[in-house]
N, C-alpha and C. Protein backbone atom coordinates (compact mmCIF):
# COMPACT_ATOMS: atom_id res chain seq x y z
N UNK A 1 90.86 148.14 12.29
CA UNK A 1 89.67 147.89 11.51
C UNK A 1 88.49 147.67 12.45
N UNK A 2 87.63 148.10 12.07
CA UNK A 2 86.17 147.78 13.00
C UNK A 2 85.62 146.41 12.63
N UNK A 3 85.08 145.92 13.37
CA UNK A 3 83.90 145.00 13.66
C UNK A 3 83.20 144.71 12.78
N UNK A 4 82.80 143.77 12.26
CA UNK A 4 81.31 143.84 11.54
C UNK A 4 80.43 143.37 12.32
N UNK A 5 78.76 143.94 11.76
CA UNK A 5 78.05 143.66 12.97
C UNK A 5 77.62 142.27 12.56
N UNK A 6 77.71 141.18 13.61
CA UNK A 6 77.86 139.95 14.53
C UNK A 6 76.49 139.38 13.53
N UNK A 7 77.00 138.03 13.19
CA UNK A 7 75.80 137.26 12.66
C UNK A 7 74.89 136.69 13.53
N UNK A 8 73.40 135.90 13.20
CA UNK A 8 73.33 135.60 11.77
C UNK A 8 72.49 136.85 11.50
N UNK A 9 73.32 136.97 10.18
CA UNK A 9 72.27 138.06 9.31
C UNK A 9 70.89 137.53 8.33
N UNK A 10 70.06 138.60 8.62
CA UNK A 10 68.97 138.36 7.48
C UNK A 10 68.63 139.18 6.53
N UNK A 11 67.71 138.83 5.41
CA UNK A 11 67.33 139.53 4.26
C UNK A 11 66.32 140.15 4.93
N UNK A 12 65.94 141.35 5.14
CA UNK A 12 65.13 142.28 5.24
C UNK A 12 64.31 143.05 4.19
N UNK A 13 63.81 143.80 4.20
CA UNK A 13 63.09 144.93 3.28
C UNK A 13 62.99 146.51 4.24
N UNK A 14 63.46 147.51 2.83
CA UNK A 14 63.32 148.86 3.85
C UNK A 14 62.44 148.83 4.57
N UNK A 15 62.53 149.85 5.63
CA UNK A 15 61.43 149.92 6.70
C UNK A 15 61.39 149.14 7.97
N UNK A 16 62.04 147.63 7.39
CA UNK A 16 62.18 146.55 8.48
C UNK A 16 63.11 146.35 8.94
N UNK A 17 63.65 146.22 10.69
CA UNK A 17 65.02 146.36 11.04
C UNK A 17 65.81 145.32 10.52
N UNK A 18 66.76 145.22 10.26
CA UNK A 18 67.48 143.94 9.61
C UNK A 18 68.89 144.41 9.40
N UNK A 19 69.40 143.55 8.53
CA UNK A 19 71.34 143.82 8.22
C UNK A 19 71.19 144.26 6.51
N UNK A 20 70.97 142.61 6.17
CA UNK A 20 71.22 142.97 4.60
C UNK A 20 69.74 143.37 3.80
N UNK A 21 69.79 144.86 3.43
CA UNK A 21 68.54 145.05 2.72
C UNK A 21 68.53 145.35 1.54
N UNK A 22 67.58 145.21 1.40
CA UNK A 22 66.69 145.61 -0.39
C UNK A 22 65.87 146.57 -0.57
N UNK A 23 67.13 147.65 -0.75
CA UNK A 23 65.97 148.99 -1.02
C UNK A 23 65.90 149.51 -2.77
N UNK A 24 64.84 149.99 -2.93
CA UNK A 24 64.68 150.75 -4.33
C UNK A 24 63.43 151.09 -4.35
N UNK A 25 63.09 151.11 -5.54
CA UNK A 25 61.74 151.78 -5.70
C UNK A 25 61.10 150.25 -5.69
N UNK A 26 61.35 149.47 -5.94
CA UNK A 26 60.82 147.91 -5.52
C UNK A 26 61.74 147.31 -5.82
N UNK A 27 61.75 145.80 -4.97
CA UNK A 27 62.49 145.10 -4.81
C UNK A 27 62.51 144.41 -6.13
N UNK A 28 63.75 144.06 -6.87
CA UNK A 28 63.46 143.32 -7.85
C UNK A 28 64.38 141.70 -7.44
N UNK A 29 64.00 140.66 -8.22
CA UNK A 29 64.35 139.51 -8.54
C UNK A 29 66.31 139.71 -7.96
N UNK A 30 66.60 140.67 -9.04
CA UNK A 30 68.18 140.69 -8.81
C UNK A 30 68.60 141.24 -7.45
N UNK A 31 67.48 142.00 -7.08
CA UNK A 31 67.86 142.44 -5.84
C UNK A 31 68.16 141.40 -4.60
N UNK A 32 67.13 140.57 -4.89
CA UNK A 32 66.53 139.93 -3.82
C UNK A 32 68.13 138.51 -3.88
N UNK A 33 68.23 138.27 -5.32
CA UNK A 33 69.27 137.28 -5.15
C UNK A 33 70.63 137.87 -4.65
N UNK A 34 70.77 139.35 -5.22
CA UNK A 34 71.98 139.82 -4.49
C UNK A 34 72.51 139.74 -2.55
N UNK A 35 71.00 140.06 -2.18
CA UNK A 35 70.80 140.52 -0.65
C UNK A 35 70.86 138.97 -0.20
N UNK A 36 70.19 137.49 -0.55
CA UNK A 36 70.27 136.41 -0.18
C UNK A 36 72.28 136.18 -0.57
N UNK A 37 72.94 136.58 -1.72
CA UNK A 37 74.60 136.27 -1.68
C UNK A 37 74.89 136.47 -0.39
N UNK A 38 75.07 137.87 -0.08
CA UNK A 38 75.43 138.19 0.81
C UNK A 38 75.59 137.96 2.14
N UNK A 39 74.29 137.65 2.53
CA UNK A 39 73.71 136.70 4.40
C UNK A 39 74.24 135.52 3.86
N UNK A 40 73.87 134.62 2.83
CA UNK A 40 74.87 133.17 3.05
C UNK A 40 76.03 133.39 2.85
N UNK A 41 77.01 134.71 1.77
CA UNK A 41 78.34 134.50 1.92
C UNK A 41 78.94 135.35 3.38
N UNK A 42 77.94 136.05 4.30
CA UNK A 42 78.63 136.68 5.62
C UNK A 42 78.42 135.33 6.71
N UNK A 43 76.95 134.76 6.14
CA UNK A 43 76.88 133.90 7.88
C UNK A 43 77.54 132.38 7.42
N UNK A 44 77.66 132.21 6.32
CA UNK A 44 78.68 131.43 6.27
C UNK A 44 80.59 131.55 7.12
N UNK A 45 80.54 132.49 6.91
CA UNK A 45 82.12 133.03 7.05
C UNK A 45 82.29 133.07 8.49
N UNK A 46 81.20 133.83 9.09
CA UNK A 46 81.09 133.70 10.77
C UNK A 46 80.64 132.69 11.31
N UNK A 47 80.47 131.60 10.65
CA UNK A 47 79.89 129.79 10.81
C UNK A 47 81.24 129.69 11.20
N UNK A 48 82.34 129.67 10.33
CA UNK A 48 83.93 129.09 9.94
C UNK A 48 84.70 129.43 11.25
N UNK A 49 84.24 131.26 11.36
CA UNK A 49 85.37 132.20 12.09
C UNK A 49 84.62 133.30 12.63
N UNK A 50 84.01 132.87 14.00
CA UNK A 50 82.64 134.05 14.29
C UNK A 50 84.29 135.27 14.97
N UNK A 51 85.19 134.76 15.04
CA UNK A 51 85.93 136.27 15.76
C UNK A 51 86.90 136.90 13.98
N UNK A 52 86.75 136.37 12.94
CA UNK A 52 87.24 136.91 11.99
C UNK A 52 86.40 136.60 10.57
N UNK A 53 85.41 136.29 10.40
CA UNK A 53 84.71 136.41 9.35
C UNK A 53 85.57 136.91 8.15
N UNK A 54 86.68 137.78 8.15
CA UNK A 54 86.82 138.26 6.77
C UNK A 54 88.20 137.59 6.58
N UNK A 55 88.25 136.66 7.36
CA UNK A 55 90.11 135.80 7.03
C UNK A 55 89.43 135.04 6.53
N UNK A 56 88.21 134.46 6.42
CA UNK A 56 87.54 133.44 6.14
C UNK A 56 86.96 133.69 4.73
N UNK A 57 86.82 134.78 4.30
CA UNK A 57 86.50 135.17 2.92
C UNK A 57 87.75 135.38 2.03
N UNK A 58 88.74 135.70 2.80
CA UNK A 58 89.77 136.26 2.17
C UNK A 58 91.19 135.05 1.51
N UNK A 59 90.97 134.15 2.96
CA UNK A 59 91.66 133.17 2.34
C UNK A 59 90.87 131.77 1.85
N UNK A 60 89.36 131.54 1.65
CA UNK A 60 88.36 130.52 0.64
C UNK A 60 89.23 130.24 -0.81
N UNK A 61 89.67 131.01 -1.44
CA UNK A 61 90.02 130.86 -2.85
C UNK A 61 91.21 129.82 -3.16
N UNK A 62 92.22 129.55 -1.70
CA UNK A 62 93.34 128.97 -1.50
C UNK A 62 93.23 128.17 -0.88
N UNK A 63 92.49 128.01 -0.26
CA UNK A 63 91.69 126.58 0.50
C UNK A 63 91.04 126.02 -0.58
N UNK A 64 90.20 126.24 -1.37
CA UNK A 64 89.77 126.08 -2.40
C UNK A 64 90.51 124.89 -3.54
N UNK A 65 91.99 126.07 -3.56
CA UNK A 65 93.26 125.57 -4.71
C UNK A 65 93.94 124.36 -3.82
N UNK A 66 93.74 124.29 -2.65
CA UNK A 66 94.63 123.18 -1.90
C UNK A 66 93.60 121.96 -1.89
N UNK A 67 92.50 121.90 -2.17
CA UNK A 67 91.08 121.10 -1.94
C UNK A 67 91.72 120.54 -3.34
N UNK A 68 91.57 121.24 -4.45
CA UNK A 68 91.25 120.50 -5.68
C UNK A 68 93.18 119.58 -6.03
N UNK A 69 94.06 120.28 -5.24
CA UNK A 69 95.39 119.36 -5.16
C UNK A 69 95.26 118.44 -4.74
N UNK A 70 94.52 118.19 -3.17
CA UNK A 70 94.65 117.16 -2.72
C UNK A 70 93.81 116.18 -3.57
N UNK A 71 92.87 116.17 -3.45
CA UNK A 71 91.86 115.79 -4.53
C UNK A 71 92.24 114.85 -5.88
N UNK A 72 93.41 116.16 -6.39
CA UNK A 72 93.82 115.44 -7.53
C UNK A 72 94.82 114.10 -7.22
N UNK A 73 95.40 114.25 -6.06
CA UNK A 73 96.42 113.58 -5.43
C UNK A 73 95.85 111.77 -4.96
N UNK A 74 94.83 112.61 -4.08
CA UNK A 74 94.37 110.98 -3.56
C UNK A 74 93.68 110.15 -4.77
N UNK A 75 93.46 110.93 -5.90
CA UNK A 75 92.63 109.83 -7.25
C UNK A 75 93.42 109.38 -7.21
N UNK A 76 94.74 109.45 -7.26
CA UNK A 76 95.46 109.03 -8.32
C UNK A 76 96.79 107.43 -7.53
N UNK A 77 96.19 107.78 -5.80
CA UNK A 77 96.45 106.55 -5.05
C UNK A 77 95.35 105.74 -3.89
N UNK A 78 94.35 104.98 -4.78
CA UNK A 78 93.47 104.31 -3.74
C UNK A 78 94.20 103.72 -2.61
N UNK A 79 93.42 104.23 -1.64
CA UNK A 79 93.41 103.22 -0.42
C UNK A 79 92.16 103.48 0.34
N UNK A 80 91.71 102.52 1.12
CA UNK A 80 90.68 103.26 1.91
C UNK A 80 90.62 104.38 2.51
N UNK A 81 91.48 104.86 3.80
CA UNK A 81 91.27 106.40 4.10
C UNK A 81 91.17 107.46 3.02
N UNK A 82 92.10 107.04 2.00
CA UNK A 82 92.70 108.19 0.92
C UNK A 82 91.08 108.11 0.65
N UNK A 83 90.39 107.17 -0.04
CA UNK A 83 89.46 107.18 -0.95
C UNK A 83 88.05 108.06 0.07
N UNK A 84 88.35 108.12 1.67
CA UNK A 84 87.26 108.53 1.84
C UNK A 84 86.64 109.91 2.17
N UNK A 85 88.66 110.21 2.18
CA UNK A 85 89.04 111.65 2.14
C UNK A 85 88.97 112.20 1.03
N UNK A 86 89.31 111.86 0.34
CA UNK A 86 89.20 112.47 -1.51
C UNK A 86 87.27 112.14 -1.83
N UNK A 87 86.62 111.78 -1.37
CA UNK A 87 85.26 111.66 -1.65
C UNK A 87 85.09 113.01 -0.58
N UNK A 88 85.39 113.23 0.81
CA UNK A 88 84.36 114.05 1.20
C UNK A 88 85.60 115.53 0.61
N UNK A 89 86.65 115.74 -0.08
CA UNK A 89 86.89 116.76 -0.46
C UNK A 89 86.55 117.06 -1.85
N UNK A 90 85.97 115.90 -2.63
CA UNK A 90 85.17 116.27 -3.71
C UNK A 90 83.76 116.78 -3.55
N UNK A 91 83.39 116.54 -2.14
CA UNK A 91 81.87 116.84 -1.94
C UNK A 91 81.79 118.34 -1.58
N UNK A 92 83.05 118.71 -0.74
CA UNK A 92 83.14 119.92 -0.37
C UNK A 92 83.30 120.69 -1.92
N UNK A 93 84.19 120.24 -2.95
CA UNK A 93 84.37 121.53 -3.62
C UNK A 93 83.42 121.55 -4.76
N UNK A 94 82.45 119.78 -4.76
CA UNK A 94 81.63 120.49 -5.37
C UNK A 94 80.28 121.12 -4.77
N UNK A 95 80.45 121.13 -3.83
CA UNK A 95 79.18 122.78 -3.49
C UNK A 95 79.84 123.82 -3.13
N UNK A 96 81.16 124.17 -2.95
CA UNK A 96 81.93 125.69 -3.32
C UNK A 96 81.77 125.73 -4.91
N UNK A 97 81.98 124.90 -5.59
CA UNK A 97 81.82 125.40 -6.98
C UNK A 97 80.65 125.05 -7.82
N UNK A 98 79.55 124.91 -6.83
CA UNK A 98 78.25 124.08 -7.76
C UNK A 98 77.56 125.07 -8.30
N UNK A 99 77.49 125.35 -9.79
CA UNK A 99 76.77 126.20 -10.24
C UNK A 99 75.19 126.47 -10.73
């Protein structure tokens, strides 16, 4: 498999050198939020895993499912560490899942 080319990426506009662009006959609203997904869900991933970016996309969904186990786990026995670990893995999944 090849390479992807190396973060951080930015939102560009045709014409302008860049990674992720927004071409059409004009840029619209949806465009513009699509092209911003993308640079935070690539330079996120190469934040995690700059030599594999796409293990890092590929396995999020199961990291994800193991976040909200543990999670469910430590509610359900206070102690101090537990409680401060189950706070910062509620913080994590709620901005993976903040809508």
């Amino acid at each position: 498999m090849n390479k992807p080319t190396p973060g951080p990426w930015v939102l560009q506009y045709c014409g302008i050198e860049g990674v992720a662009f927004c071409c059409g006959i004009g840029p619209s609203e949806e465009d513009d939020a699509n092209a911003a997904l993308i640079v935070a869900a690539v330079n996120s991933c190469f934040a995690i895993n700059p030599s594999n970016p796409l293990a890092v996309a590929e396995g999020l969904p199961e990291l994800v499912e193991a976040l909200r186990e543990a999670s469910s786990y430590f509610s359900n026995r206070p102690g101090n560490w537990e409680v401060q670990l189950e706070g910062m893995i509620r913080s994590a999944l709620a901005k993976l899942e903040k809508k």
